[in-house]
Protein backbone atom coordinates (compact mmCIF):
# COMPACT_ATOMS: atom_id res chain seq x y z
CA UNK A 1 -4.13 -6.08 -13.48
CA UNK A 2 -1.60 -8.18 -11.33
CA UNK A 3 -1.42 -10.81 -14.42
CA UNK A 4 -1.16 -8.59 -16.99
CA UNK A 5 1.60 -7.00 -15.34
CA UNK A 6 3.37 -9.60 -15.38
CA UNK A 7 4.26 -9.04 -19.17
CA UNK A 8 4.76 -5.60 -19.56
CA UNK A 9 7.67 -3.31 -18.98
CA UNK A 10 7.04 -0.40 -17.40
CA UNK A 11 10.00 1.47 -18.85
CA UNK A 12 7.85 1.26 -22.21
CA UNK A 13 5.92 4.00 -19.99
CA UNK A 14 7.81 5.38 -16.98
CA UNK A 15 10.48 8.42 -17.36
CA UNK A 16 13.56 6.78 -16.11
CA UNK A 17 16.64 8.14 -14.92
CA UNK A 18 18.62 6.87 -17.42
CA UNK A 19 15.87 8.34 -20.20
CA UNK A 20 17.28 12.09 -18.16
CA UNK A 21 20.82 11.62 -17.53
CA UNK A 22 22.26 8.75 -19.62
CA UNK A 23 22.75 5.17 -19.11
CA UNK A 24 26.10 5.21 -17.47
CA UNK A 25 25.10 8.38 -15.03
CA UNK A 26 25.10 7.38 -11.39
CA UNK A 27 25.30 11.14 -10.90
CA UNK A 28 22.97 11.05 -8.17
CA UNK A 29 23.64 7.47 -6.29
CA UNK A 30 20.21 6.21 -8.57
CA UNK A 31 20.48 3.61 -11.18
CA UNK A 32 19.82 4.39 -14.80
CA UNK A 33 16.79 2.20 -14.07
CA UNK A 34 15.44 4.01 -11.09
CA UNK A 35 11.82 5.75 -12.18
CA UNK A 36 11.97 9.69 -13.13
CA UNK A 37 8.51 10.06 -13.64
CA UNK A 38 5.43 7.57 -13.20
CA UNK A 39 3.78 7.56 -16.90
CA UNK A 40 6.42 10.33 -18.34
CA UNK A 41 6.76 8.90 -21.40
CA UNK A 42 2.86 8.95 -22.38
CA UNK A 43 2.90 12.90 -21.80
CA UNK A 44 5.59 13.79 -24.16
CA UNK A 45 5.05 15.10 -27.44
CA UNK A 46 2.77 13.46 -29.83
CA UNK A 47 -0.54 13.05 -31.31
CA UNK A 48 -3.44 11.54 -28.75
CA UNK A 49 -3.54 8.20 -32.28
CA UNK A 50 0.51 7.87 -31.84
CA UNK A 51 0.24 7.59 -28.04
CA UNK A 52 -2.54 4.93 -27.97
CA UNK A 53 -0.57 2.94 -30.18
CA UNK A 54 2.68 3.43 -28.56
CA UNK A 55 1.72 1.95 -25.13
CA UNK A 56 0.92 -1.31 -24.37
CA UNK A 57 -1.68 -2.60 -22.12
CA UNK A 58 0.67 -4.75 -19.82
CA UNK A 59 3.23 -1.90 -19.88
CA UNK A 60 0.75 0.40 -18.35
CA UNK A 61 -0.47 -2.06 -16.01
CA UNK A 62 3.46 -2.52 -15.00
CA UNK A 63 3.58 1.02 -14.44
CA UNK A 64 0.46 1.35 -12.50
CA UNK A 65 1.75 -1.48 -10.51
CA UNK A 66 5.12 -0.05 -9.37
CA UNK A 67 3.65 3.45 -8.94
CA UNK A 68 0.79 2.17 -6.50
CA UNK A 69 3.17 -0.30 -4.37
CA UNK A 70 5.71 2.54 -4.23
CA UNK A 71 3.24 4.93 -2.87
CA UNK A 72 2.03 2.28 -0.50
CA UNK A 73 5.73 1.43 0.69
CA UNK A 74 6.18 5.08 1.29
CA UNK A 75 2.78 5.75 3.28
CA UNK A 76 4.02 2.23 5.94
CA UNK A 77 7.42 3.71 6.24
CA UNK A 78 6.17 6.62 7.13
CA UNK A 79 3.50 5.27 9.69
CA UNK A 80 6.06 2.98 10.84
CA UNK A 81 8.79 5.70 11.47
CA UNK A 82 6.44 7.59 13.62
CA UNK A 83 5.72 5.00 15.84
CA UNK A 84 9.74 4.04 16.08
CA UNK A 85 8.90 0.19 14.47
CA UNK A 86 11.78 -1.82 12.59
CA UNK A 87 8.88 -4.25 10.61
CA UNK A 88 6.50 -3.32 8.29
CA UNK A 89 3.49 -6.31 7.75
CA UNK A 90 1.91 -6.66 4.46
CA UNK A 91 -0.76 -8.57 3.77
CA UNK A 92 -3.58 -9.06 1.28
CA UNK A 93 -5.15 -9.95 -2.64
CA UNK A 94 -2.48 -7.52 -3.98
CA UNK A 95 0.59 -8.92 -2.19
CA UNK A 96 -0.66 -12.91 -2.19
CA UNK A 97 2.45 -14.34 -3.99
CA UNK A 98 3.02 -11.51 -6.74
CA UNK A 99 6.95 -11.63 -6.86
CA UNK A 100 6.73 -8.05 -8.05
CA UNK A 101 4.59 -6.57 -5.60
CA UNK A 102 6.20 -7.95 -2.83
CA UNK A 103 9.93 -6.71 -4.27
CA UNK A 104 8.48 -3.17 -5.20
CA UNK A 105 7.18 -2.89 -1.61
CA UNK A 106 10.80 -4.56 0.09
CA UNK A 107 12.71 -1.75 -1.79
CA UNK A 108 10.65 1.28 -1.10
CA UNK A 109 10.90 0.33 2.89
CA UNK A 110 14.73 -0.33 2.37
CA UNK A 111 14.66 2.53 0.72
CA UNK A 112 13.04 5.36 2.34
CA UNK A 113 14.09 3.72 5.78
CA UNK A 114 17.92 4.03 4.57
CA UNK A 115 18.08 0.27 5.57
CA UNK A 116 16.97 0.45 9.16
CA UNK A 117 13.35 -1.31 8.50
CA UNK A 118 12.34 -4.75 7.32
CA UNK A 119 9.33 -5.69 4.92
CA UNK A 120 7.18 -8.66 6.38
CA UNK A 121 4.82 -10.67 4.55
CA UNK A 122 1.96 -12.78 5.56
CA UNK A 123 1.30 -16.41 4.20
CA UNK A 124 -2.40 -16.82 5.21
CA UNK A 125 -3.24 -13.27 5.47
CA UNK A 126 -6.73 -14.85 4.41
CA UNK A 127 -7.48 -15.42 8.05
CA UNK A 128 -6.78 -11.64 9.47
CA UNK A 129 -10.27 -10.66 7.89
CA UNK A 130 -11.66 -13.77 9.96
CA UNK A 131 -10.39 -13.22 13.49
CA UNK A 132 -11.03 -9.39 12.83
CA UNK A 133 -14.74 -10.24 12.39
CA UNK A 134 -14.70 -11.95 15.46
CA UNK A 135 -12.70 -9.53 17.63
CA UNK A 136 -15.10 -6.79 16.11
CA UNK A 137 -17.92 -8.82 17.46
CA UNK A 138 -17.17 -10.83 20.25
CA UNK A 139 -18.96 -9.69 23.61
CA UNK A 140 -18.73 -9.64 27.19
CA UNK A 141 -20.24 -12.63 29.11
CA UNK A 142 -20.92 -13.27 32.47
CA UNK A 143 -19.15 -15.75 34.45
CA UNK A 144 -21.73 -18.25 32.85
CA UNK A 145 -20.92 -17.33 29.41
CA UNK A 146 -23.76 -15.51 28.91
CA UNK A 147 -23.50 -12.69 26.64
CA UNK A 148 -23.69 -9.00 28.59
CA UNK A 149 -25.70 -6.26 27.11
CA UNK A 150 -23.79 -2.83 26.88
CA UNK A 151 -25.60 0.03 27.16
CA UNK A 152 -23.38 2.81 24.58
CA UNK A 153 -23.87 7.03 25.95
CA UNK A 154 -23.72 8.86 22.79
CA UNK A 155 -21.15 11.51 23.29
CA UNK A 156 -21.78 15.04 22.64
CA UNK A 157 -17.81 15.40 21.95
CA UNK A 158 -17.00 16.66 17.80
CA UNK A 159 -14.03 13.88 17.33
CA UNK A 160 -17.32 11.28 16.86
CA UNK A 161 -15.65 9.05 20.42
CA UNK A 162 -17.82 7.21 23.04
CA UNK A 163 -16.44 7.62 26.69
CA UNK A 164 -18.18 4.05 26.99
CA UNK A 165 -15.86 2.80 24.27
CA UNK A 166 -12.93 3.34 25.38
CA UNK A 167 -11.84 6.32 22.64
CA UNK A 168 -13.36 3.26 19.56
CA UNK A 169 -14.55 5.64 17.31
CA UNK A 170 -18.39 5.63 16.22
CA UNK A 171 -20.66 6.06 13.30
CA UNK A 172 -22.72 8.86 12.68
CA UNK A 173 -25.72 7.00 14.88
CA UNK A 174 -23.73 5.61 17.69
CA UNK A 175 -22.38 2.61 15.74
CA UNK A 176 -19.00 0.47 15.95
């Protein structure tokens, strides 16, 4: 999908403000460019035939694109203004070195922070998974390095946390 959205044009697909209120119409402080509606165009009027010939692979995949690293931009801002944080880390296969990801998702935190918050990006976010892994399942040792059994209490609480864990949160048998 990342490839072949690399060719399309999303305003092919996307309602647009300028599609609304003109090309020249900064009525609302929003470029002409700014998207309206994610996949407006493909509702309109017309036969299911004209429709499927009308829109272009790529240009969906564009759309699809900008509408998922939106929603993504907006879901960190949010997370990130209710924990009072300035930086918002990305990583991952969908950021790795897509130029248009990586914009989409710098604009919706300038955007919806009003400027106050920075997008961050990871080089080798390859390794998180790694050292996760191991945090996950690294275990106590002794002081000879021997590994410590832990003995887990199921709890009988309903929000699914071990008092031996420390609040981690468990699977339905007692689990990490």
């Amino acid at each position: 999908m990342l490839m072949l959205s690399e060719k399309g044009d999303n305003s092919a697909v996307d309602m647009l403000v300028g599609d609304i209120y003109g090309q020249d119409a900064n009525i609302f402080g929003l470029k002409s460019s700014t998207i309206a509606s994610t996949f407006g165009k493909v509702f309109k009027k017309g036969s299911n035939a004209d429709r499927k010939k009308r829109f272009k692979p790529e240009d969906i995949a564009k759309s699809l694109l900008y509408a998922i690293s939106n929603n993504i931009g907006h879901v960190a801002y949010m997370n990130a203004a209710k924990y009072g944080l300035d930086k918002v880390f990305f990583g991952g296969c969908f950021i790795r070195g897509h130029a248009a990801t990586i914009s989409t998702l710098s604009y919706a935190i300038r955007f919806w922070s009003k400027g106050t918050m920075t997008a961050c990006f990871l080089r080798h976010e390859g390794f998180l998974g790694a050292i996760g892994a191991w945090i996950k399942n690294v275990g106590e040792t002794d002081e000879r390095g021997s590994p410590v059994s832990r003995v887990r209490e199921r709890s009988n609480s309903t929000d699914g946390l071990d008092a031996k864990t420390n609040g981690i949160a468990l699977g339905a048998k007692g689990e990490e």
